[in-house]
PDB file of N, CA and C in Angstrom:
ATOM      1  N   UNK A   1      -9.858 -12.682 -25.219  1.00  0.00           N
ATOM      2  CA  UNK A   1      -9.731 -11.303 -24.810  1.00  0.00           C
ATOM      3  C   UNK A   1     -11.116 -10.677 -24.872  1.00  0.00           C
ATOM      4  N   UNK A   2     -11.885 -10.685 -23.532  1.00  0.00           N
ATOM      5  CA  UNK A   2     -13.174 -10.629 -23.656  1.00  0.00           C
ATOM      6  C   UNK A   2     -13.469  -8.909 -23.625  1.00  0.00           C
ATOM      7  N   UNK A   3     -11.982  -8.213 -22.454  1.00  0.00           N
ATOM      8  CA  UNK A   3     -12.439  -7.186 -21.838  1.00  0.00           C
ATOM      9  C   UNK A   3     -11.397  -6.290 -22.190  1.00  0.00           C
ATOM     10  N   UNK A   4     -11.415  -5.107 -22.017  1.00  0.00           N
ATOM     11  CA  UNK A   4     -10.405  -4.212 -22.047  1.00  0.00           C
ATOM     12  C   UNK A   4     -10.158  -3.286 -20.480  1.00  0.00           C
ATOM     13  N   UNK A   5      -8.905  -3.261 -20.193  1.00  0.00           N
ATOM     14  CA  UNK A   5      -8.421  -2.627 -18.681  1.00  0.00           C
ATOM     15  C   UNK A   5      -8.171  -1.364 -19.229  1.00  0.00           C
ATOM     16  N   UNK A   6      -9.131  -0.479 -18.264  1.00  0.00           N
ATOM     17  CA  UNK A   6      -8.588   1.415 -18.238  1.00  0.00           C
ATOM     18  C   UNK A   6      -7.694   1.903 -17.327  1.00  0.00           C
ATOM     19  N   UNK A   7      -6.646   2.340 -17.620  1.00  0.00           N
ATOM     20  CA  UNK A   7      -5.884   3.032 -17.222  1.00  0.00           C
ATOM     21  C   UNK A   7      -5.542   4.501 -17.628  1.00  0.00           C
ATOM     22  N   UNK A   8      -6.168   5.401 -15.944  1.00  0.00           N
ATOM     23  CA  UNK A   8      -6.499   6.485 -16.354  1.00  0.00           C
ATOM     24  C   UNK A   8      -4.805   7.051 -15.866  1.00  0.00           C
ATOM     25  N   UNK A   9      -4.536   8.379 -16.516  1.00  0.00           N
ATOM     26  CA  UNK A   9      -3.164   8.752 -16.213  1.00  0.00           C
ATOM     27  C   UNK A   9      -3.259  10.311 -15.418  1.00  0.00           C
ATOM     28  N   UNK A  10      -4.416  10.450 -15.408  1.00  0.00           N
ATOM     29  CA  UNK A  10      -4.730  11.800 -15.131  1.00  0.00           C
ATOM     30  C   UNK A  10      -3.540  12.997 -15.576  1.00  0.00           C
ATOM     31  N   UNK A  11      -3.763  13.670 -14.689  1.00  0.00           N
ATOM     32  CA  UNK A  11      -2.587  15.054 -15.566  1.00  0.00           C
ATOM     33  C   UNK A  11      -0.846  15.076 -15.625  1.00  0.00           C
ATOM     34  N   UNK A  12      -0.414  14.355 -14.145  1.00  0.00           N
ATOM     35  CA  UNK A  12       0.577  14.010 -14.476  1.00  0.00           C
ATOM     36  C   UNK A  12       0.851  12.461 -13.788  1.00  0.00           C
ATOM     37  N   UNK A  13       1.862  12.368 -14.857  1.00  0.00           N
ATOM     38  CA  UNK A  13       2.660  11.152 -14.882  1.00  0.00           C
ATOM     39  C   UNK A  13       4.096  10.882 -14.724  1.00  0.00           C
ATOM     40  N   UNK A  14       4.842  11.044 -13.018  1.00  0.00           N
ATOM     41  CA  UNK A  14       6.074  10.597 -13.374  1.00  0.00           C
ATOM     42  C   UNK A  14       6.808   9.527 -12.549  1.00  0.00           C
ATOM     43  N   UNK A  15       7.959   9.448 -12.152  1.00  0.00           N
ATOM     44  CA  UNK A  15       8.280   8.214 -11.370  1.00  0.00           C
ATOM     45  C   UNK A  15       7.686   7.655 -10.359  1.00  0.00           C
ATOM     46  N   UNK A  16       6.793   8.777  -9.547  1.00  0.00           N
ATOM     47  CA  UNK A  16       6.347   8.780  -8.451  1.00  0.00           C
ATOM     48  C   UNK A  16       4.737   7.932  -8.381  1.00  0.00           C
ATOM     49  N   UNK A  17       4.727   7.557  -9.517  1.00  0.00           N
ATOM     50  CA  UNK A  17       3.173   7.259 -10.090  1.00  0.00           C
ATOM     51  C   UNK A  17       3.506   5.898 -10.785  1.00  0.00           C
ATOM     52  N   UNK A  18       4.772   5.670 -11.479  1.00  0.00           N
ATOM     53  CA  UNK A  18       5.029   4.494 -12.231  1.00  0.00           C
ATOM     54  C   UNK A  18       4.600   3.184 -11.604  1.00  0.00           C
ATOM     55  N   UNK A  19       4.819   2.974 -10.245  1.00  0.00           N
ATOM     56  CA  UNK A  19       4.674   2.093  -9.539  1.00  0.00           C
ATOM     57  C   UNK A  19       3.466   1.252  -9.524  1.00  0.00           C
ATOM     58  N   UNK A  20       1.937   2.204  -9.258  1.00  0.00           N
ATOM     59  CA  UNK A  20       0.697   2.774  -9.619  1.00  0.00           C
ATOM     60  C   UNK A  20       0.419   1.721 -10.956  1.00  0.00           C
ATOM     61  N   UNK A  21       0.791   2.503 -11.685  1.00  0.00           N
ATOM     62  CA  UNK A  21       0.607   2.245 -13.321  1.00  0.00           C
ATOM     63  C   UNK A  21       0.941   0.973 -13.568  1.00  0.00           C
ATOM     64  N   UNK A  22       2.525   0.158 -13.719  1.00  0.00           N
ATOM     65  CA  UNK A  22       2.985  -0.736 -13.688  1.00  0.00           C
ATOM     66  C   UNK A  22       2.355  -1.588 -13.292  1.00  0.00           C
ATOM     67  N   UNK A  23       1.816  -1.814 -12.066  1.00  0.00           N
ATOM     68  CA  UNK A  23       0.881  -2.560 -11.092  1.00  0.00           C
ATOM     69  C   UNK A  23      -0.265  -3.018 -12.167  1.00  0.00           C
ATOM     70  N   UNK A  24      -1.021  -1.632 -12.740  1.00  0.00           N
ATOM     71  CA  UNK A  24      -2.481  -1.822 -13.585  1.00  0.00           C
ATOM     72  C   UNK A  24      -2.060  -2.641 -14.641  1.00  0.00           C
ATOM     73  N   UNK A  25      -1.149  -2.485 -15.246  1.00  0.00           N
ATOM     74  CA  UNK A  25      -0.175  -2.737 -16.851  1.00  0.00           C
ATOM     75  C   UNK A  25      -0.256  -4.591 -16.543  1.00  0.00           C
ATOM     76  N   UNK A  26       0.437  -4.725 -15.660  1.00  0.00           N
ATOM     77  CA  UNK A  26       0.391  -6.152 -15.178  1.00  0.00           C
ATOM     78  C   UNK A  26      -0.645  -6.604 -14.934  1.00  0.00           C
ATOM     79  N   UNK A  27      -1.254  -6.923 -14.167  1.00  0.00           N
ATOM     80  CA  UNK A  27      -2.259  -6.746 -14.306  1.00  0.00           C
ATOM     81  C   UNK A  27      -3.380  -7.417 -15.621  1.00  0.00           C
ATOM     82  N   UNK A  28      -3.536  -6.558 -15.872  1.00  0.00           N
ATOM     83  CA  UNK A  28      -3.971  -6.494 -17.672  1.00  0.00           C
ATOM     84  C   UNK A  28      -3.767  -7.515 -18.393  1.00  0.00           C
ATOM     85  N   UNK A  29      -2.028  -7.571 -18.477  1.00  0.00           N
ATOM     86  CA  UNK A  29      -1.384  -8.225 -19.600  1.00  0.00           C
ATOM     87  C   UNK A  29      -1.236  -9.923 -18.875  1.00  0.00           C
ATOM     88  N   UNK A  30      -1.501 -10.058 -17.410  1.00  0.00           N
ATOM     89  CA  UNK A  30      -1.277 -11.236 -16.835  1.00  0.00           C
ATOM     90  C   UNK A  30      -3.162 -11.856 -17.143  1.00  0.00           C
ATOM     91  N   UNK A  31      -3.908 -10.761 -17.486  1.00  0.00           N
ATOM     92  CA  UNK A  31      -5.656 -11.879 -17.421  1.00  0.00           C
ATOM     93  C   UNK A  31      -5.291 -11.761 -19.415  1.00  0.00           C
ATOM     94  N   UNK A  32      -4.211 -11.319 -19.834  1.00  0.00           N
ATOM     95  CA  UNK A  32      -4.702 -11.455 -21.662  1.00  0.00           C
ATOM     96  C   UNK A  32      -5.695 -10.403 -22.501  1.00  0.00           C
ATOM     97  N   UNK A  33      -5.677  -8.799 -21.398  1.00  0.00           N
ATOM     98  CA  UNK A  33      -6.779  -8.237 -21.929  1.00  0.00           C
ATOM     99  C   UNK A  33      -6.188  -7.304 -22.257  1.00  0.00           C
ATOM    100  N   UNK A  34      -7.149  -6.281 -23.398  1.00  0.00           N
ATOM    101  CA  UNK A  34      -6.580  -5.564 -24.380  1.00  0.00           C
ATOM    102  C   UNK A  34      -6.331  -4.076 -23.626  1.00  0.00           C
ATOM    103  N   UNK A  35      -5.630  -3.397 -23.524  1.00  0.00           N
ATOM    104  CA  UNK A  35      -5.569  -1.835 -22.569  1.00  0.00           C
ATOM    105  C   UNK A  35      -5.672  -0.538 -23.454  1.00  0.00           C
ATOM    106  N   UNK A  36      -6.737  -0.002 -22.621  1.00  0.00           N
ATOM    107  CA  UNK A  36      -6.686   1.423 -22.949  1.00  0.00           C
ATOM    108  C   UNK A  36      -6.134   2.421 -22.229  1.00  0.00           C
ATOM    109  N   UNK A  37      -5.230   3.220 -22.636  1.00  0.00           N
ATOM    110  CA  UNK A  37      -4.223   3.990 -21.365  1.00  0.00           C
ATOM    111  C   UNK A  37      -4.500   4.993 -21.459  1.00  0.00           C
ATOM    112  N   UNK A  38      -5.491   5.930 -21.175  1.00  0.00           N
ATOM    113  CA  UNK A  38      -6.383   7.421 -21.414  1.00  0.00           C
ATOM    114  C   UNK A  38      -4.782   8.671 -20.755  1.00  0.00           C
ATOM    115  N   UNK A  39      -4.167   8.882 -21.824  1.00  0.00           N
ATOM    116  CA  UNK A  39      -2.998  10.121 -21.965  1.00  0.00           C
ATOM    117  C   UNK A  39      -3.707  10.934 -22.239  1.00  0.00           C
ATOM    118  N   UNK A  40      -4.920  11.501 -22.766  1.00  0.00           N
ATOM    119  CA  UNK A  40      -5.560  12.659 -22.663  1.00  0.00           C
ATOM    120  C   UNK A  40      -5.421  14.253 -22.129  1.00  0.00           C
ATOM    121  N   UNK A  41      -5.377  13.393 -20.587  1.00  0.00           N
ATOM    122  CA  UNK A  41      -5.315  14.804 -19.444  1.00  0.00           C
ATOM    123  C   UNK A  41      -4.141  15.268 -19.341  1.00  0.00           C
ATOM    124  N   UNK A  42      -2.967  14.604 -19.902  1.00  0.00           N
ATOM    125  CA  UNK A  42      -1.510  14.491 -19.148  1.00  0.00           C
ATOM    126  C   UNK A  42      -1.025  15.471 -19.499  1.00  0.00           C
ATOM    127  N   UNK A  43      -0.728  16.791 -18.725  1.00  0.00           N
ATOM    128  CA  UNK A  43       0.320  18.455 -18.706  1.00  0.00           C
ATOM    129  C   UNK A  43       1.378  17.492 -18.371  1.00  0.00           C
ATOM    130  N   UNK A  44       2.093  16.771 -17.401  1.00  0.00           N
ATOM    131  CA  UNK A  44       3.291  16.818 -17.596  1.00  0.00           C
ATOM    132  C   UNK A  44       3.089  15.181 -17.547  1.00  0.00           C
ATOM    133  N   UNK A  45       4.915  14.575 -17.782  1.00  0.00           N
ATOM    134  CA  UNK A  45       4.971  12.946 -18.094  1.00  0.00           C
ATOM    135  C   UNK A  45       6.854  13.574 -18.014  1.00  0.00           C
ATOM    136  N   UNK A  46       7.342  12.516 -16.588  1.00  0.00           N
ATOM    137  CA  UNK A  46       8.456  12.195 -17.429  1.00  0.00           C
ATOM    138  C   UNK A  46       9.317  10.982 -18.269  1.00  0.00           C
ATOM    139  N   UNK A  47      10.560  10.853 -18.112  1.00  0.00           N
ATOM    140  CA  UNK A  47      11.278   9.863 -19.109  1.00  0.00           C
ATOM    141  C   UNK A  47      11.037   8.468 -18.546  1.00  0.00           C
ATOM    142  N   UNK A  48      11.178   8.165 -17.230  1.00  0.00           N
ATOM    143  CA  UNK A  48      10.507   7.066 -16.547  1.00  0.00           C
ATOM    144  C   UNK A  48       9.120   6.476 -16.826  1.00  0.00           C
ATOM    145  N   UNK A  49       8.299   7.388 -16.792  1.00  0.00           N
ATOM    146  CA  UNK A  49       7.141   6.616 -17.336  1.00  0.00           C
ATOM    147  C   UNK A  49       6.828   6.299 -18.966  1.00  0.00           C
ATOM    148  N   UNK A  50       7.434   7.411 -19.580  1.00  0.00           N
ATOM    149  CA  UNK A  50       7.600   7.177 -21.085  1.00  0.00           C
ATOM    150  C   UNK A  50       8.272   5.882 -21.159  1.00  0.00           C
ATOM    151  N   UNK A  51       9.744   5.445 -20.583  1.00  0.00           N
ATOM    152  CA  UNK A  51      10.264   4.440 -20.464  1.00  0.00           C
ATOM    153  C   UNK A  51       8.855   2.809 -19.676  1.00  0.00           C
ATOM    154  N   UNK A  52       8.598   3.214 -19.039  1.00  0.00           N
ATOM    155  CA  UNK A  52       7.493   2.552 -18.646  1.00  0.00           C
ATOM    156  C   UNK A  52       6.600   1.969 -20.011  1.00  0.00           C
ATOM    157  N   UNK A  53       5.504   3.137 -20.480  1.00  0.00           N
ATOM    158  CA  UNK A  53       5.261   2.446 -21.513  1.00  0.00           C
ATOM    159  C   UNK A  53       5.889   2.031 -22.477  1.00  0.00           C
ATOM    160  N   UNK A  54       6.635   2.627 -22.890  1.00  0.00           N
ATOM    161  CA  UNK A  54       7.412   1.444 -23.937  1.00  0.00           C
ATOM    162  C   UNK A  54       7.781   0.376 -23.934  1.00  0.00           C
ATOM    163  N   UNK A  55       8.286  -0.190 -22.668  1.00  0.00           N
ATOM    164  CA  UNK A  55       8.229  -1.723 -22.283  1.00  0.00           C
ATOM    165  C   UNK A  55       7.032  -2.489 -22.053  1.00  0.00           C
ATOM    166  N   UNK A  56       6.140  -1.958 -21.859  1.00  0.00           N
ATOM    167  CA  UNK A  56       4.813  -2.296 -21.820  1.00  0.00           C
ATOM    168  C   UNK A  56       4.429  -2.394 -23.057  1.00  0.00           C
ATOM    169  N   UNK A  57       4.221  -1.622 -23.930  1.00  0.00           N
ATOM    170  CA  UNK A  57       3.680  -1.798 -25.324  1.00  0.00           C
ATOM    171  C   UNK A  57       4.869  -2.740 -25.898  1.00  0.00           C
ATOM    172  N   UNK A  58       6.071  -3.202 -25.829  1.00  0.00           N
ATOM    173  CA  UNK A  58       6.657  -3.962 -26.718  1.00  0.00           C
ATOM    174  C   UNK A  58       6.596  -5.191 -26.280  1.00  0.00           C
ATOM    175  N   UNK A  59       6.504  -5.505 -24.918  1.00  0.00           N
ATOM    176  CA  UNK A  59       5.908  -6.633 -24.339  1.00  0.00           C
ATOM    177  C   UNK A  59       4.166  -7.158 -24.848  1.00  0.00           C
ATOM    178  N   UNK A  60       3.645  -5.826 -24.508  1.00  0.00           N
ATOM    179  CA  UNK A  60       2.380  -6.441 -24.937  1.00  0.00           C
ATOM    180  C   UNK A  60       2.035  -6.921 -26.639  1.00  0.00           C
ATOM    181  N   UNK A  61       2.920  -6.036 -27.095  1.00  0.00           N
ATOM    182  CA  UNK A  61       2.499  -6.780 -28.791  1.00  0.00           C
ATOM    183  C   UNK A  61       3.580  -7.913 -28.785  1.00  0.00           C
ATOM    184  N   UNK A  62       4.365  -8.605 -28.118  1.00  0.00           N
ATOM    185  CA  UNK A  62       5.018  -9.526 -28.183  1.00  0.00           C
ATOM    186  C   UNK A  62       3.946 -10.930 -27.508  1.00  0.00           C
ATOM    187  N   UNK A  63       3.253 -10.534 -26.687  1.00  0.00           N
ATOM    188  CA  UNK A  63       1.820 -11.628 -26.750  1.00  0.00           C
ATOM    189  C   UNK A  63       0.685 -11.121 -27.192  1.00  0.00           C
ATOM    190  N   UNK A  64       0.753 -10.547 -28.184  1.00  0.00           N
ATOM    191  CA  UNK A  64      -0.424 -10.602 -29.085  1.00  0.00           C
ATOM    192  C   UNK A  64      -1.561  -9.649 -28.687  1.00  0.00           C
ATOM    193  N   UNK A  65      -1.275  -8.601 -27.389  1.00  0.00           N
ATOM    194  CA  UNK A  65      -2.074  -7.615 -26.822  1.00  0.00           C
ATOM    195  C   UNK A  65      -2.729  -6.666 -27.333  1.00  0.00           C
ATOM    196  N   UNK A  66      -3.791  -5.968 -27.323  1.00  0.00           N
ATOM    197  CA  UNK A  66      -3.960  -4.918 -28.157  1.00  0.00           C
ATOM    198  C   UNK A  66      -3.565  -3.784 -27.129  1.00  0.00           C
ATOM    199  N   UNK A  67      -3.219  -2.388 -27.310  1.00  0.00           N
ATOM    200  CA  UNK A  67      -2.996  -1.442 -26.714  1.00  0.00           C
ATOM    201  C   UNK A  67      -3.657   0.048 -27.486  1.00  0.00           C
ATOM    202  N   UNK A  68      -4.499   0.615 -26.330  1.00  0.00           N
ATOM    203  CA  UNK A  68      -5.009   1.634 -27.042  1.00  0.00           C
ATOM    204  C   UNK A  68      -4.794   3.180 -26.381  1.00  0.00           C
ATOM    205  N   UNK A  69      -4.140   3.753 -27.378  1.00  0.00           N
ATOM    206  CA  UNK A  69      -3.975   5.225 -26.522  1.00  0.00           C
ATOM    207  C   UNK A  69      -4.817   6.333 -26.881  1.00  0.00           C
ATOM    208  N   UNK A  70      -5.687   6.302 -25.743  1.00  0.00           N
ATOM    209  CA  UNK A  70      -6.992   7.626 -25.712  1.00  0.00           C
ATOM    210  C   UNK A  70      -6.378   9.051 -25.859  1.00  0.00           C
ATOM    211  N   UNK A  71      -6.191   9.315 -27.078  1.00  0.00           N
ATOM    212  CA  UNK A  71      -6.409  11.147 -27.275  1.00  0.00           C
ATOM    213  C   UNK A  71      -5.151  11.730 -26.833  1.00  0.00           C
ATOM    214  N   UNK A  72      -4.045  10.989 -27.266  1.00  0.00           N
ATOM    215  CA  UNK A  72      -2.816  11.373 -26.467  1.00  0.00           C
ATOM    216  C   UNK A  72      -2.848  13.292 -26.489  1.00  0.00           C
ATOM    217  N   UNK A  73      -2.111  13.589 -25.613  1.00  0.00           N
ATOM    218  CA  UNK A  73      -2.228  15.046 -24.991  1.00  0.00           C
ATOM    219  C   UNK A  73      -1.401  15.351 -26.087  1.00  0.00           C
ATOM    220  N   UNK A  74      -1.001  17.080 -26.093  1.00  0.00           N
ATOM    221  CA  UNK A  74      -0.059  17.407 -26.907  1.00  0.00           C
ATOM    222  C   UNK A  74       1.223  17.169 -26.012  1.00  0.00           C
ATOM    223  N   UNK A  75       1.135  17.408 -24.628  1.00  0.00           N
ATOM    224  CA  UNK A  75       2.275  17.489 -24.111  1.00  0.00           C
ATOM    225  C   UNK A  75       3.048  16.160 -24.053  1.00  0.00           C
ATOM    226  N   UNK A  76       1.937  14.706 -24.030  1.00  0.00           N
ATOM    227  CA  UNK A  76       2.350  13.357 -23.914  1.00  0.00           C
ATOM    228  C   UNK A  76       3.207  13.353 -25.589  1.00  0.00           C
ATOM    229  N   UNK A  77       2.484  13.668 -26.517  1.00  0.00           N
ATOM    230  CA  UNK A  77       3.119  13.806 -28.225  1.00  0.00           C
ATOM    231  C   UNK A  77       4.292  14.366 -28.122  1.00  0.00           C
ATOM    232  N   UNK A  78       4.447  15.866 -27.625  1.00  0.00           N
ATOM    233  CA  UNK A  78       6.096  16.193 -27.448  1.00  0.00           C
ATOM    234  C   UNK A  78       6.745  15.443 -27.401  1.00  0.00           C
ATOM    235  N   UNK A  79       6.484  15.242 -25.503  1.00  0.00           N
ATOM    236  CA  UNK A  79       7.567  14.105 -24.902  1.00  0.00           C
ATOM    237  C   UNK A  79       7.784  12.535 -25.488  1.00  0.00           C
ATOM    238  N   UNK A  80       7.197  12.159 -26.135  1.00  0.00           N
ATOM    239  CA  UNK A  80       7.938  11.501 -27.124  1.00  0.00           C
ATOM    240  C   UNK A  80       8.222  11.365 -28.236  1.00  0.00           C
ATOM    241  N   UNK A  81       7.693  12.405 -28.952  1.00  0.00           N
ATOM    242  CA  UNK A  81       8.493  13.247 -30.293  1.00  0.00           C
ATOM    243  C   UNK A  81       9.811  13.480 -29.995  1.00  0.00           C
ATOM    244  N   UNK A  82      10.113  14.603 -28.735  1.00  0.00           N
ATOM    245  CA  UNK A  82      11.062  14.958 -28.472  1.00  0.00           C
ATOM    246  C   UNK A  82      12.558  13.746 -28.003  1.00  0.00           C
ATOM    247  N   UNK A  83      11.964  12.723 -27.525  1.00  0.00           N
ATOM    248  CA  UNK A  83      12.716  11.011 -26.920  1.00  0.00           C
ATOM    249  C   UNK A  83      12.888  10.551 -28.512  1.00  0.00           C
ATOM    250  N   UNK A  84      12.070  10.616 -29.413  1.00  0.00           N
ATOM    251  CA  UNK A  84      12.268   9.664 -30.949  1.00  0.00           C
ATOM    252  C   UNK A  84      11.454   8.422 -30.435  1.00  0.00           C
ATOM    253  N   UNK A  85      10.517   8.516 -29.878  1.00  0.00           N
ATOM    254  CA  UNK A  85       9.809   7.534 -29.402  1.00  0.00           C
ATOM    255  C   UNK A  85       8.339   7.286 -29.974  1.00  0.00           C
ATOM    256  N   UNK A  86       7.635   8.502 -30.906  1.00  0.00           N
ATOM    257  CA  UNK A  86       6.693   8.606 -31.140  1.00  0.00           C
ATOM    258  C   UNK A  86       6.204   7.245 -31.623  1.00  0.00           C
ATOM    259  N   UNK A  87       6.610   6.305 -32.529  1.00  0.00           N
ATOM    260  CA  UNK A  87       6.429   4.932 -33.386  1.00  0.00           C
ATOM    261  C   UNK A  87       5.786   4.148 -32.339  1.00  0.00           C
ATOM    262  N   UNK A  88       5.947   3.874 -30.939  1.00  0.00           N
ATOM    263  CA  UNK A  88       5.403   2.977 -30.551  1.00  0.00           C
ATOM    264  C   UNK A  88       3.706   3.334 -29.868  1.00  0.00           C
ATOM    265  N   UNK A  89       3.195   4.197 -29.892  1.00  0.00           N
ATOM    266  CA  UNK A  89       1.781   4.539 -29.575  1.00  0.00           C
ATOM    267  C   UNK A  89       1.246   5.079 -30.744  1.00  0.00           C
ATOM    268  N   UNK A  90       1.353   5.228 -31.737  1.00  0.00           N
ATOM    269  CA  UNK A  90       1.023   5.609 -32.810  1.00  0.00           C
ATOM    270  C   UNK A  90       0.053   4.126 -33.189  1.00  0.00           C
ATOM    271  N   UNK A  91      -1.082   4.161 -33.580  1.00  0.00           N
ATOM    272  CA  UNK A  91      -1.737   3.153 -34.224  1.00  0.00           C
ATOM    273  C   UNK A  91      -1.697   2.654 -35.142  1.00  0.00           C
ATOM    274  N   UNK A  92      -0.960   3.307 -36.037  1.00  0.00           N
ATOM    275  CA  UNK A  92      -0.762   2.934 -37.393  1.00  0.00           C
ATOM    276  C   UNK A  92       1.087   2.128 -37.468  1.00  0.00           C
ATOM    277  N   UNK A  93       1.468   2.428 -36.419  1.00  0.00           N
ATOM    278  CA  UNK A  93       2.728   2.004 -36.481  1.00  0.00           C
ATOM    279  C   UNK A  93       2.622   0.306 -36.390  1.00  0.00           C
TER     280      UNK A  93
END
């Protein structure tokens, strides 16, 4: 795992974009490299892409991936505070 793949999310993120994303995610996890998913900018995100990463991050720590989430937004923290989802982007989790 020489390199790490950026995946920027810009401000919003929802079904209409998953496709997009998914594509990069693969990607990534098909060369073995570690991802940074910059949630930063993100005002809105809905349940689809939240659903998105979460299969992504449980896949990727299931081969040994690293996954890194840049500066998650407050609004990205809600929306999965608010789902009970917070545990899986959390770093310490």
């Amino acid at each position: 795992m020489n390199s790490i793949s950026d995946i920027q999310c810009g401000e919003q993120l929802t079904i209409a974009h998953c496709a997009d994303i998914y594509t990069q995610l693969l990607a990534a996890m098909a060369e073995g490299q570690a991802v940074s998913i910059d949630v930063s900018q993100l005002q809105r995100i809905d349940t689809a892409a939240l659903q998105l990463f979460y299969s992504f991050q449980r896949d990727a720590r299931a081969q040994g991936l690293v996954t890194i989430w840049s500066e998650p937004s407050k609004v990205f923290c809600d929306a999965v505070d608010i789902l009970g989802m917070d545990a899986f982007y959390r770093q310490d989790a």
